[in-house]
N, C-alpha and C. Protein backbone atom coordinates (compact mmCIF):
# COMPACT_ATOMS: atom_id res chain seq x y z
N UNK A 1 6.02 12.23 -21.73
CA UNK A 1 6.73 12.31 -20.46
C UNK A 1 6.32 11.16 -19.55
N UNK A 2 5.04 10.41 -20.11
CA UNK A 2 4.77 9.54 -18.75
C UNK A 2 5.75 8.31 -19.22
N UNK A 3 6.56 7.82 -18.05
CA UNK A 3 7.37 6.60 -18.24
C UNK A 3 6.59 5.63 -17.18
N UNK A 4 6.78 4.13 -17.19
CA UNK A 4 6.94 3.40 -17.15
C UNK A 4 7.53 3.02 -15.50
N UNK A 5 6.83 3.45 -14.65
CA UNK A 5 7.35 3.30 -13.23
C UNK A 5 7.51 1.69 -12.78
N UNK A 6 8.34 1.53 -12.46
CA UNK A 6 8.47 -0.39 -11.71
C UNK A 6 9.43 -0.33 -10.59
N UNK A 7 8.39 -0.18 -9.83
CA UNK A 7 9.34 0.04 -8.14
C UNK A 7 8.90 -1.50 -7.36
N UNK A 8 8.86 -2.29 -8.35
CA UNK A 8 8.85 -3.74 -7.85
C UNK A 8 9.75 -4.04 -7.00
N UNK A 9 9.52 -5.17 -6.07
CA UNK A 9 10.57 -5.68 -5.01
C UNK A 9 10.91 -7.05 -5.33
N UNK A 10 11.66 -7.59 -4.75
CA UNK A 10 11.74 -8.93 -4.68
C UNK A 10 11.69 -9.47 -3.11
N UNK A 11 11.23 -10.41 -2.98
CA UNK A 11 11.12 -10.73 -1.36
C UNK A 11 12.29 -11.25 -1.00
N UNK A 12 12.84 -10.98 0.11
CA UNK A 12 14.25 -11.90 0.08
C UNK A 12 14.07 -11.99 1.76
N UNK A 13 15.24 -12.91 1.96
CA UNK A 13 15.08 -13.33 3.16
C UNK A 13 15.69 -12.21 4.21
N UNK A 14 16.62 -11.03 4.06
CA UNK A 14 16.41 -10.46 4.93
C UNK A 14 15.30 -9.21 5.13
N UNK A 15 14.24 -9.19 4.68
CA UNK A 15 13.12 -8.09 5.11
C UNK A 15 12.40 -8.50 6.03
N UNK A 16 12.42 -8.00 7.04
CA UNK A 16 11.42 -7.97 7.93
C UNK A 16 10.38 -7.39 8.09
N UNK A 17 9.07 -8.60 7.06
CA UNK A 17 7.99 -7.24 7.08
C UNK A 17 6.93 -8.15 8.01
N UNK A 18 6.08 -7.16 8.52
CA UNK A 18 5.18 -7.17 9.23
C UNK A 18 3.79 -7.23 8.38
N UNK A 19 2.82 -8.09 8.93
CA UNK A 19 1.34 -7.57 8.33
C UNK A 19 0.47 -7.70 9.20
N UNK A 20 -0.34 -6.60 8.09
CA UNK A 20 -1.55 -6.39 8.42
C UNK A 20 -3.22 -7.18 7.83
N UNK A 21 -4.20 -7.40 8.89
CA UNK A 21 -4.81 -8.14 8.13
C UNK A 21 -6.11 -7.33 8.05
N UNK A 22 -6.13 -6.52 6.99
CA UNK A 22 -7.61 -5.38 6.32
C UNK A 22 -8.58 -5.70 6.76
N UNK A 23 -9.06 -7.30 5.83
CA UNK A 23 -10.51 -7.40 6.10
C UNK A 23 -10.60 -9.44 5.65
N UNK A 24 -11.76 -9.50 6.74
CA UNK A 24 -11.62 -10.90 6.36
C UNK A 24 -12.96 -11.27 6.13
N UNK A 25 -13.75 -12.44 4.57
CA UNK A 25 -15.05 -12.18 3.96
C UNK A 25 -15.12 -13.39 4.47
N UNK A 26 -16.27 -13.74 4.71
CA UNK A 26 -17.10 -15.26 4.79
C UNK A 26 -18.04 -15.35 3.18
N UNK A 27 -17.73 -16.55 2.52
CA UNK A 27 -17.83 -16.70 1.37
C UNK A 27 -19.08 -18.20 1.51
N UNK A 28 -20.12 -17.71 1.19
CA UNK A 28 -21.13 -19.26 1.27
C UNK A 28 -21.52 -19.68 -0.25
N UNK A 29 -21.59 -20.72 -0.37
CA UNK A 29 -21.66 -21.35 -1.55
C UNK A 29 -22.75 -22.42 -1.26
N UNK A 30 -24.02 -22.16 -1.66
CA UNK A 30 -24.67 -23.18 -1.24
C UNK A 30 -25.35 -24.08 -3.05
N UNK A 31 -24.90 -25.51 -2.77
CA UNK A 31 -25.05 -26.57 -3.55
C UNK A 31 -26.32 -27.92 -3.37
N UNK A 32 -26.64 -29.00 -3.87
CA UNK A 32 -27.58 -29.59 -3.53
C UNK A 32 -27.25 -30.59 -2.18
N UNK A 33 -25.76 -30.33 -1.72
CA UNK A 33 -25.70 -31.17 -0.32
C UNK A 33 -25.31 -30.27 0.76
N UNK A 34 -25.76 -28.78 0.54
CA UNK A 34 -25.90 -28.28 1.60
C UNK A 34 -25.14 -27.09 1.23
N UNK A 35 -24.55 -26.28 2.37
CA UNK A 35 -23.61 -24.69 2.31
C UNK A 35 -21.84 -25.46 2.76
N UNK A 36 -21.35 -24.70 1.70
CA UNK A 36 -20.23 -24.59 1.95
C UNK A 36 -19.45 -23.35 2.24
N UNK A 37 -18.62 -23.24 3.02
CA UNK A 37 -18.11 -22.00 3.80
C UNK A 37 -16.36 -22.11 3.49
N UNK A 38 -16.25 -20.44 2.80
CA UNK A 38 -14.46 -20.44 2.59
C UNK A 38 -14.14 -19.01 2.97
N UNK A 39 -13.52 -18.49 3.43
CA UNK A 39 -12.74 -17.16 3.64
C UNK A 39 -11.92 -16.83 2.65
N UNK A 40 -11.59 -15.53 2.32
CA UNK A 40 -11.01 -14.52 1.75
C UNK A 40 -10.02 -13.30 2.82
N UNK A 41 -9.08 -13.23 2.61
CA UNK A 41 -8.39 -12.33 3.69
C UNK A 41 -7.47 -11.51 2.91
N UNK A 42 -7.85 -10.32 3.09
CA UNK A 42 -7.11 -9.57 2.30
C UNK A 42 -6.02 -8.80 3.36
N UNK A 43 -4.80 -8.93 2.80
CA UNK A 43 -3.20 -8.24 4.13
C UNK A 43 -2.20 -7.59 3.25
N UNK A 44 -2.38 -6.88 4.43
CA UNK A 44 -1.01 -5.64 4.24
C UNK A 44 0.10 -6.30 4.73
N UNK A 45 1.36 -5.86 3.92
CA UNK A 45 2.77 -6.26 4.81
C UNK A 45 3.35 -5.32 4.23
N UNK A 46 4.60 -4.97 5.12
CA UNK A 46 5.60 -3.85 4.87
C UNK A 46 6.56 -3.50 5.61
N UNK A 47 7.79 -3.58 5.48
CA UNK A 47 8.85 -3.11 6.67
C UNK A 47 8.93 -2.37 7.41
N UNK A 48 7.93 -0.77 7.77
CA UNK A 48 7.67 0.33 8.27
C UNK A 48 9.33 1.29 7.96
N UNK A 49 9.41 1.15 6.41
CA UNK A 49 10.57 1.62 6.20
C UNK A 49 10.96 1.71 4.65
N UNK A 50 9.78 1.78 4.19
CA UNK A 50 9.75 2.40 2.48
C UNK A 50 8.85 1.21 1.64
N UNK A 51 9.07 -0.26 1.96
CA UNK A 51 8.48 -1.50 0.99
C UNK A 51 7.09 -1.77 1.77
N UNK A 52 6.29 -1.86 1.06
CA UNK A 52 4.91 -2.52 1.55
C UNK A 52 4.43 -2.99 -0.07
N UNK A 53 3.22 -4.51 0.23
CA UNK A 53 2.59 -4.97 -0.39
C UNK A 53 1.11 -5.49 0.08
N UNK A 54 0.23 -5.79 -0.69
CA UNK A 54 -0.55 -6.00 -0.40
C UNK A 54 -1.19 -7.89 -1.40
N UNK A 55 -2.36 -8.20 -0.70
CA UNK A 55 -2.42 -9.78 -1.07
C UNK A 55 -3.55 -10.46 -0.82
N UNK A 56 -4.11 -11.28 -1.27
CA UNK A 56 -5.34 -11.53 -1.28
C UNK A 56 -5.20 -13.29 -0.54
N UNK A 57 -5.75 -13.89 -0.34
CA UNK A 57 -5.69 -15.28 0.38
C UNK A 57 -7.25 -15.94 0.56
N UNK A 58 -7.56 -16.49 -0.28
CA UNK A 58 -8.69 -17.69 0.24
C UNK A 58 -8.46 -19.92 0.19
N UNK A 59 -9.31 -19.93 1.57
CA UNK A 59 -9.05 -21.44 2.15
C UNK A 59 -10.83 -21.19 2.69
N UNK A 60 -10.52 -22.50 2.87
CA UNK A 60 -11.28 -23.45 3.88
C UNK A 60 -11.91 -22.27 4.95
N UNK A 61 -10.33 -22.69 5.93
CA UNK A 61 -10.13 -21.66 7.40
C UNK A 61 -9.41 -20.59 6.89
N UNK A 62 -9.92 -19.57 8.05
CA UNK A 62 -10.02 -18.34 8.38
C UNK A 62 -7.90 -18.25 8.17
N UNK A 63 -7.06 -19.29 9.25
CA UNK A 63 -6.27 -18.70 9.38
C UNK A 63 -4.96 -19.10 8.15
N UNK A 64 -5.83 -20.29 7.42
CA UNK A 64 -5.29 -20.42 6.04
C UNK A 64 -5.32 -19.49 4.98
N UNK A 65 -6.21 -18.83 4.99
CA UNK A 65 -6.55 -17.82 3.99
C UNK A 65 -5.70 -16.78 4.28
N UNK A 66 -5.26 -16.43 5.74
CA UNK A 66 -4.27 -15.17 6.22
C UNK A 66 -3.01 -15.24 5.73
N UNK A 67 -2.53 -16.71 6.03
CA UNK A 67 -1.11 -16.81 5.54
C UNK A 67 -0.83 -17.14 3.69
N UNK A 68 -1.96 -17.48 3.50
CA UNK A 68 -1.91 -17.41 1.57
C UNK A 68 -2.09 -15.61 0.99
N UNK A 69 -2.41 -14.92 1.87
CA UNK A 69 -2.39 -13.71 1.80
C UNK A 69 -1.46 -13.35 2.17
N UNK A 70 -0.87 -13.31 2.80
CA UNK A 70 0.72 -12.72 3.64
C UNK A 70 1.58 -13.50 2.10
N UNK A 71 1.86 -14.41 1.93
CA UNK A 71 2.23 -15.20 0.73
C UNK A 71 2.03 -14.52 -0.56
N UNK A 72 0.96 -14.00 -1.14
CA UNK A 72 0.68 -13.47 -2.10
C UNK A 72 1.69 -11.86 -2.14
N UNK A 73 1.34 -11.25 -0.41
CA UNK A 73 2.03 -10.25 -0.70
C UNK A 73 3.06 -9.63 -0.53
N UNK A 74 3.54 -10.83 -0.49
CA UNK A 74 5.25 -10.73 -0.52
C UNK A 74 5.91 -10.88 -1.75
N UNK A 75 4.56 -10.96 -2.79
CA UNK A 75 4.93 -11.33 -4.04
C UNK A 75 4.71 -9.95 -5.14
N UNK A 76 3.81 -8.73 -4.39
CA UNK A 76 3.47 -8.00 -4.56
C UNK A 76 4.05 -6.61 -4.03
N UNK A 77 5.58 -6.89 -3.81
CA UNK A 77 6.32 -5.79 -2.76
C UNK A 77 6.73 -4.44 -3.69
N UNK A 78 6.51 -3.13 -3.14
CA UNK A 78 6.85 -1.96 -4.36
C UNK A 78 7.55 -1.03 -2.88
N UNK A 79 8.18 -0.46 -3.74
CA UNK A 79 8.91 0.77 -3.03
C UNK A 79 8.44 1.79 -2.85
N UNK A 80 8.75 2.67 -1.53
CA UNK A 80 8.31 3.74 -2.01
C UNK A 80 8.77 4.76 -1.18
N UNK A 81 8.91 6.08 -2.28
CA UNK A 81 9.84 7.06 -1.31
C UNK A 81 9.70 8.28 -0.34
N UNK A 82 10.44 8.06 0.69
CA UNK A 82 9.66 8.94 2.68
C UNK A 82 10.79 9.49 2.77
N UNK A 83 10.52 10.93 2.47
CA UNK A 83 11.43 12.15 3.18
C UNK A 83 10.90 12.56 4.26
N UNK A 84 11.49 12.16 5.65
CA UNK A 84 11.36 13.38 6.91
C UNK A 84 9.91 12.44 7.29
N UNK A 85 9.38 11.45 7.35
CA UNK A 85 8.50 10.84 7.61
C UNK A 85 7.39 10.86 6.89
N UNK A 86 7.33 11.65 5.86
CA UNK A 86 6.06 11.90 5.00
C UNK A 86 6.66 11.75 3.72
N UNK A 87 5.49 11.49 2.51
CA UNK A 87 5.95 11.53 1.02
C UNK A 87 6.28 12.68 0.42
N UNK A 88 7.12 12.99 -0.55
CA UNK A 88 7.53 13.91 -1.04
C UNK A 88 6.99 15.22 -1.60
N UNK A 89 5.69 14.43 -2.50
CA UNK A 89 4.66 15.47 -3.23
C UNK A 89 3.14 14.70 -3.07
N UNK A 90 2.22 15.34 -3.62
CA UNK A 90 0.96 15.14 -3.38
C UNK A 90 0.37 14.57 -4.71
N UNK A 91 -0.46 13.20 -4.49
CA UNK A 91 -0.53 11.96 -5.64
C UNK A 91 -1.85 11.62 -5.59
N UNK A 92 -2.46 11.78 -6.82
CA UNK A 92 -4.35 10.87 -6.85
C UNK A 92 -4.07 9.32 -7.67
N UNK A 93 -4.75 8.45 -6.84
CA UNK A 93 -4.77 7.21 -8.10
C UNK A 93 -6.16 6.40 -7.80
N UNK A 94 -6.46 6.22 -9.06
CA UNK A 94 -7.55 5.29 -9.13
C UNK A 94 -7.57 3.93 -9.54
N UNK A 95 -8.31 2.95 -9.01
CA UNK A 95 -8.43 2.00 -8.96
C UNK A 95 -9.62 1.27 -8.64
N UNK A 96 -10.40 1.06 -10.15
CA UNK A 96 -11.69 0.91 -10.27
C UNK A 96 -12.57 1.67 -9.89
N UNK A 97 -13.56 1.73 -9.18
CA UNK A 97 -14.50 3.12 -8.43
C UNK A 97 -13.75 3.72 -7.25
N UNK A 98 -12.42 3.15 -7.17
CA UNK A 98 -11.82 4.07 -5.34
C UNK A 98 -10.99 5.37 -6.35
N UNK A 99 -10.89 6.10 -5.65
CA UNK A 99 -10.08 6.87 -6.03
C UNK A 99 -9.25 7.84 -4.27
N UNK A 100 -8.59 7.70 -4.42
CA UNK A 100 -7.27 8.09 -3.28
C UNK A 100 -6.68 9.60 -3.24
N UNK A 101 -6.24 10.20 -2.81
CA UNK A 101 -5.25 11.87 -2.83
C UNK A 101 -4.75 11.37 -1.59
N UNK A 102 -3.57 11.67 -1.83
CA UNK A 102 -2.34 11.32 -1.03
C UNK A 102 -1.80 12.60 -0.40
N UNK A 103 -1.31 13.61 0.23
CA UNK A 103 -0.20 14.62 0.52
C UNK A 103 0.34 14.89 1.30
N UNK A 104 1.60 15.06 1.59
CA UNK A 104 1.97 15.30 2.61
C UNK A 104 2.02 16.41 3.78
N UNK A 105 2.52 15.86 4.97
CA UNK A 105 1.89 16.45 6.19
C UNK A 105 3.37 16.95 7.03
N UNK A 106 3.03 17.91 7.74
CA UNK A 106 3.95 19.02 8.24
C UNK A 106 4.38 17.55 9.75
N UNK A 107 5.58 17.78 9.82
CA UNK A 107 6.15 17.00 11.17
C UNK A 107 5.03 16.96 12.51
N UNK A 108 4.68 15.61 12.49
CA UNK A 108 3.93 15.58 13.81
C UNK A 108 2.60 15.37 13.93
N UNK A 109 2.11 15.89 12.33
CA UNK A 109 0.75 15.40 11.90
C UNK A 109 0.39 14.04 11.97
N UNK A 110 0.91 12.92 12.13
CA UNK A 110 0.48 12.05 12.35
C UNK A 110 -0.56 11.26 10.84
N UNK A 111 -0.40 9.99 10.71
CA UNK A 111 -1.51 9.58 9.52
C UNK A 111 -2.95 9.57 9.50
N UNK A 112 -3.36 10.58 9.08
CA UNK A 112 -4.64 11.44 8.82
C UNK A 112 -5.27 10.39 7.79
N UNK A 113 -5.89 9.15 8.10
CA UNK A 113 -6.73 8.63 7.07
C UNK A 113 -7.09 7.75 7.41
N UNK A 114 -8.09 6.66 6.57
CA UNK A 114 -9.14 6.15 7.14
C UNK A 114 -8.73 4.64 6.83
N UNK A 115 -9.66 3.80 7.91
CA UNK A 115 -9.34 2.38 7.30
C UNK A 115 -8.24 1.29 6.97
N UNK A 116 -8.09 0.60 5.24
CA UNK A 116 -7.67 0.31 4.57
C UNK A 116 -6.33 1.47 3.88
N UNK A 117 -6.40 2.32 4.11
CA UNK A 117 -5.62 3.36 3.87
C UNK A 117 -4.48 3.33 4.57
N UNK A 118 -4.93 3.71 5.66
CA UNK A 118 -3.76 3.83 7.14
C UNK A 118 -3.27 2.57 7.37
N UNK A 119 -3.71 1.35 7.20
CA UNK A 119 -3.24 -0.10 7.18
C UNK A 119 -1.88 0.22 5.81
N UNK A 120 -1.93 0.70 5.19
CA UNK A 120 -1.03 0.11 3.86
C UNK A 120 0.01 1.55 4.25
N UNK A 121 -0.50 2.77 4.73
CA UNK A 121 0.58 3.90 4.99
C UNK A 121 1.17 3.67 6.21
N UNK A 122 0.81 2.99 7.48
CA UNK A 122 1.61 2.64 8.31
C UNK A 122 2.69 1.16 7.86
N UNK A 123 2.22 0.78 7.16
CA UNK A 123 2.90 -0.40 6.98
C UNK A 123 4.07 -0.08 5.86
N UNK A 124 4.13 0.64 5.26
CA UNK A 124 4.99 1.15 4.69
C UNK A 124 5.70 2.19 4.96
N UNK A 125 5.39 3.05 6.40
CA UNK A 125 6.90 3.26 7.00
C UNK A 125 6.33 5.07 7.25
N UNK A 126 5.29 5.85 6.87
CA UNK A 126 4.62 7.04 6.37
C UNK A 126 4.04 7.09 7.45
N UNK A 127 4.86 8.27 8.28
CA UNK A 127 3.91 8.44 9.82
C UNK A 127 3.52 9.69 9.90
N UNK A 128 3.47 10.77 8.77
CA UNK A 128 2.79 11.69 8.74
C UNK A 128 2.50 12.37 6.90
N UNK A 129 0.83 12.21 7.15
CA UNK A 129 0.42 12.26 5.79
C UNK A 129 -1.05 12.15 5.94
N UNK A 130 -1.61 13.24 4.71
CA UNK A 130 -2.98 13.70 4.70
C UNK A 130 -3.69 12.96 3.51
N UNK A 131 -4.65 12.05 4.29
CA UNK A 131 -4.97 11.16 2.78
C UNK A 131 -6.54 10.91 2.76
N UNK A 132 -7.13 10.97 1.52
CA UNK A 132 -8.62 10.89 1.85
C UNK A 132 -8.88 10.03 0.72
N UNK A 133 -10.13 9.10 1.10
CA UNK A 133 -10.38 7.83 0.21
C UNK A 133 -11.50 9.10 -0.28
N UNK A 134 -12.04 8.80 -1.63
CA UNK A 134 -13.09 9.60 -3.08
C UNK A 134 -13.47 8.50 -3.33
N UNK A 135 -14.92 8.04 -3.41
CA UNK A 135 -15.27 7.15 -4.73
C UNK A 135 -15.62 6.02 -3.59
N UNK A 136 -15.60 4.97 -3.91
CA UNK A 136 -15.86 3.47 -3.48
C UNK A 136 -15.25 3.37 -2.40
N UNK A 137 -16.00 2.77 -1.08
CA UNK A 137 -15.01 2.19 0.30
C UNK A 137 -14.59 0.44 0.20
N UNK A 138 -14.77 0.05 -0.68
CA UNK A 138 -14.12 -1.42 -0.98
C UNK A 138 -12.97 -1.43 -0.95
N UNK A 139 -12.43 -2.47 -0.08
CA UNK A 139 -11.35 -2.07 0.74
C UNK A 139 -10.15 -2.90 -0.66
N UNK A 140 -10.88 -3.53 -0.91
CA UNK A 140 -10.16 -4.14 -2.18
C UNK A 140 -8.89 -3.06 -3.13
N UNK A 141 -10.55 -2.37 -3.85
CA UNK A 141 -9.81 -1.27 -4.71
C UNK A 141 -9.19 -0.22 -3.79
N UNK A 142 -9.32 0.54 -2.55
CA UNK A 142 -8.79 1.20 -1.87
C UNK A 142 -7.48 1.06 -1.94
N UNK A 143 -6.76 0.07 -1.15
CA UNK A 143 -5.57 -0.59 -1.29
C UNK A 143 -4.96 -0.58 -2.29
N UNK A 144 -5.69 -1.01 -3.28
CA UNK A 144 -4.83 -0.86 -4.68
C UNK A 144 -4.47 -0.05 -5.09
N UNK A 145 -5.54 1.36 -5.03
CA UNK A 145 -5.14 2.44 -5.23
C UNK A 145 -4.14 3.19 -4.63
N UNK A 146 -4.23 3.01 -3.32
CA UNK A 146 -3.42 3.60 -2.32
C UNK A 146 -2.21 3.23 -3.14
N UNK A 147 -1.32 1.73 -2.90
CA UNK A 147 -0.55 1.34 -3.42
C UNK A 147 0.05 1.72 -4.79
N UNK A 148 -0.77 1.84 -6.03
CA UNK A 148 -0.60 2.69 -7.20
C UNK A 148 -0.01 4.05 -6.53
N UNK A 149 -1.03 4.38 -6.33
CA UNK A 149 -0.20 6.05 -5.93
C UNK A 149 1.12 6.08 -5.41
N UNK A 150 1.36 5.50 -4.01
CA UNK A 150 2.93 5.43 -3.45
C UNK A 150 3.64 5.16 -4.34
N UNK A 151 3.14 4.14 -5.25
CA UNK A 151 4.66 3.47 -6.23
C UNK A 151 5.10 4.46 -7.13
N UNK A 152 3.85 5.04 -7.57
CA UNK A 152 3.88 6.08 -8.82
C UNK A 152 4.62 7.87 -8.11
N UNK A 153 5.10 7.87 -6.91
CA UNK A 153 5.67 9.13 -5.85
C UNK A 153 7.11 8.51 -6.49
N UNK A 154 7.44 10.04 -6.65
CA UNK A 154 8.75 10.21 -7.53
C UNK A 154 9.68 10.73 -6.43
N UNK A 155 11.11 10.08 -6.10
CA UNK A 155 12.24 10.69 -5.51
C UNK A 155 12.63 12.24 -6.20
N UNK A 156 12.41 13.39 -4.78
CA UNK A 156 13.09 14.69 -5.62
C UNK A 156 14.33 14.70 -5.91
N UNK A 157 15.07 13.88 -6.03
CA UNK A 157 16.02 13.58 -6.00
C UNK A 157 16.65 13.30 -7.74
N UNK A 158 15.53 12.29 -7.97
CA UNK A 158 15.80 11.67 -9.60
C UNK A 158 14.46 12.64 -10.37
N UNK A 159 13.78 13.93 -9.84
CA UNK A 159 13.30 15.13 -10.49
C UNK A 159 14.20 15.94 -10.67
N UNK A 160 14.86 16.06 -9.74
CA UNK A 160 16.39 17.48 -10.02
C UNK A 160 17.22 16.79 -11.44
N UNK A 161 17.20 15.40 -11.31
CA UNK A 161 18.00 15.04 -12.54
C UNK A 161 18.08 15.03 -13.72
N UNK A 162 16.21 14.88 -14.03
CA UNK A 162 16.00 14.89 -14.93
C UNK A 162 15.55 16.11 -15.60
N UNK A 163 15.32 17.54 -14.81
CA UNK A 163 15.34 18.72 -14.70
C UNK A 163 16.56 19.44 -14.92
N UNK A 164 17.84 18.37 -14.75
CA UNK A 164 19.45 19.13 -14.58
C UNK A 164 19.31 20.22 -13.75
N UNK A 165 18.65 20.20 -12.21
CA UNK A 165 18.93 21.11 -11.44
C UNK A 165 19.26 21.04 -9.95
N UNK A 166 20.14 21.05 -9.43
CA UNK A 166 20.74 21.32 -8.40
C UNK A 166 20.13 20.94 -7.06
N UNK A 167 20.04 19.92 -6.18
CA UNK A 167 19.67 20.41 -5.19
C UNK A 167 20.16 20.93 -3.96
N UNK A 168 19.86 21.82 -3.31
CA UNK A 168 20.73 22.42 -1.85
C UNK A 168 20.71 21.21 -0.49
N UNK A 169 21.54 21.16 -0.13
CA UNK A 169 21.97 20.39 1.44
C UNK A 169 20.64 20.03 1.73
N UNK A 170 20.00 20.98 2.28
CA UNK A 170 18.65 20.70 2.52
C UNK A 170 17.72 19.56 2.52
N UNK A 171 17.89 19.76 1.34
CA UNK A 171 17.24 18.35 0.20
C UNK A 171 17.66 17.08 0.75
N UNK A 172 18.56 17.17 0.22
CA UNK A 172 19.41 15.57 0.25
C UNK A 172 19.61 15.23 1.59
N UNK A 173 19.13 14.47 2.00
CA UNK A 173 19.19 13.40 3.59
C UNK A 173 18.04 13.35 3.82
C-alpha cells in the first residue's frame, strides 16, 4: 500500500512566496595564513497557502548565503494539504535523529510548536496545529522532517477514492 508520494513544485513566476530565515552558522576554517570565516543560512519559503520549501545557502557574507538559500528553496517546493486551517490527519516523520508528530488542531488553536517547526508551518499556510519536535533539536533535520511529514499528509478527498467511498457536503470545501 505504501506509494510513492511526489508533491513536488515547480517554482514559477507567479508564486509569491515569502521566507523565512531559521538559523544562520558562522563557519571558521583556520589554515597556515590565518582564519577564514563563511556562513551557512538555512530558509524557509512558502506562500502561506499550501507550498513551502526549505534551503540551505553558504558564502563569504552573511547576506549572500540568505539569498543562495532562498534560491535553493525554491528549488525544493512540495505541496501540501489545509482543510479549515489545519492538516487533515495526524503524521510522524523522521529525519535522521529529529523525529516530528504533526496533528491537527480544533479552530482557533493557533500553531502550537516550537522553533524551526512553526517557521516551516506558518510558512506554508497551517494556522492551527499541534506539533511537537522528539529526538534531535538540529534545526537542520527538524525541517526536514517537518517537511517529509506535510508532503507525505494525504487529501481526504483522494482517501474516499481510493476507499470508493462517498464523501458528505461537509467534507468537500
Amino acid at each position: 500500500m505504501s506509494k510513492s508520494i511526489d508533491n513536488k513544485i515547480k517554482a514559477g513566476g507567479d508564486l509569491e512566496l515569502k521566507d523565512k530565515v531559521v538559523a544562520i552558522n558562522r563557519v571558521v576554517k583556520t589554515t597556515k595564513g590565518g582564519r577564514t570565516f563563511s556562513f551557512s543560512a538555512l530558509v524557509v519559503v512558502g506562500n502561506e497557502n499550501g507550498i513551502v520549501g526549505q534551503g540551505l545557502g553558504k558564502a563569504k557574507e552573511v547576506q549572500e548565503a540568505i539569498t543562495k538559500g532562498i534560491e535553493d528553496a525554491k528549488k525544493n517546493l512540495v505541496k501540501v494539504p489545509i482543510m479549515h486551517g489545519t492538516i487533515p490527519h495526524e503524521q510522524f516523520s523522521k529525519a535522521g535523529a529529529a523525529k516530528v508528530l504533526i496533528k491537527p488542531a480544533a479552530h482557533g488553536a493557533g500553531v502550537i510548536a516550537g522553533g524551526s517547526m512553526r517557521a516551516v508551518l506558518e510558512s506554508a499556510g497551517v494556522t492551527d496545529v499541534l506539533a511537537k519536535s522528539l529526538g534531535s533539536a538540529n534545526p537542520h533535520n527538524v525541517i526536514k522532517a517537518t517537511i517529509k511529514a506535510l508532503s507525505s499528509l494525504r487529501e481526504p478527498i483522494a482517501v474516499a477514492k481510493d476507499r470508493n467511498v462517498k464523501l458528505s457536503k461537509v467534507f468537500n470545501g
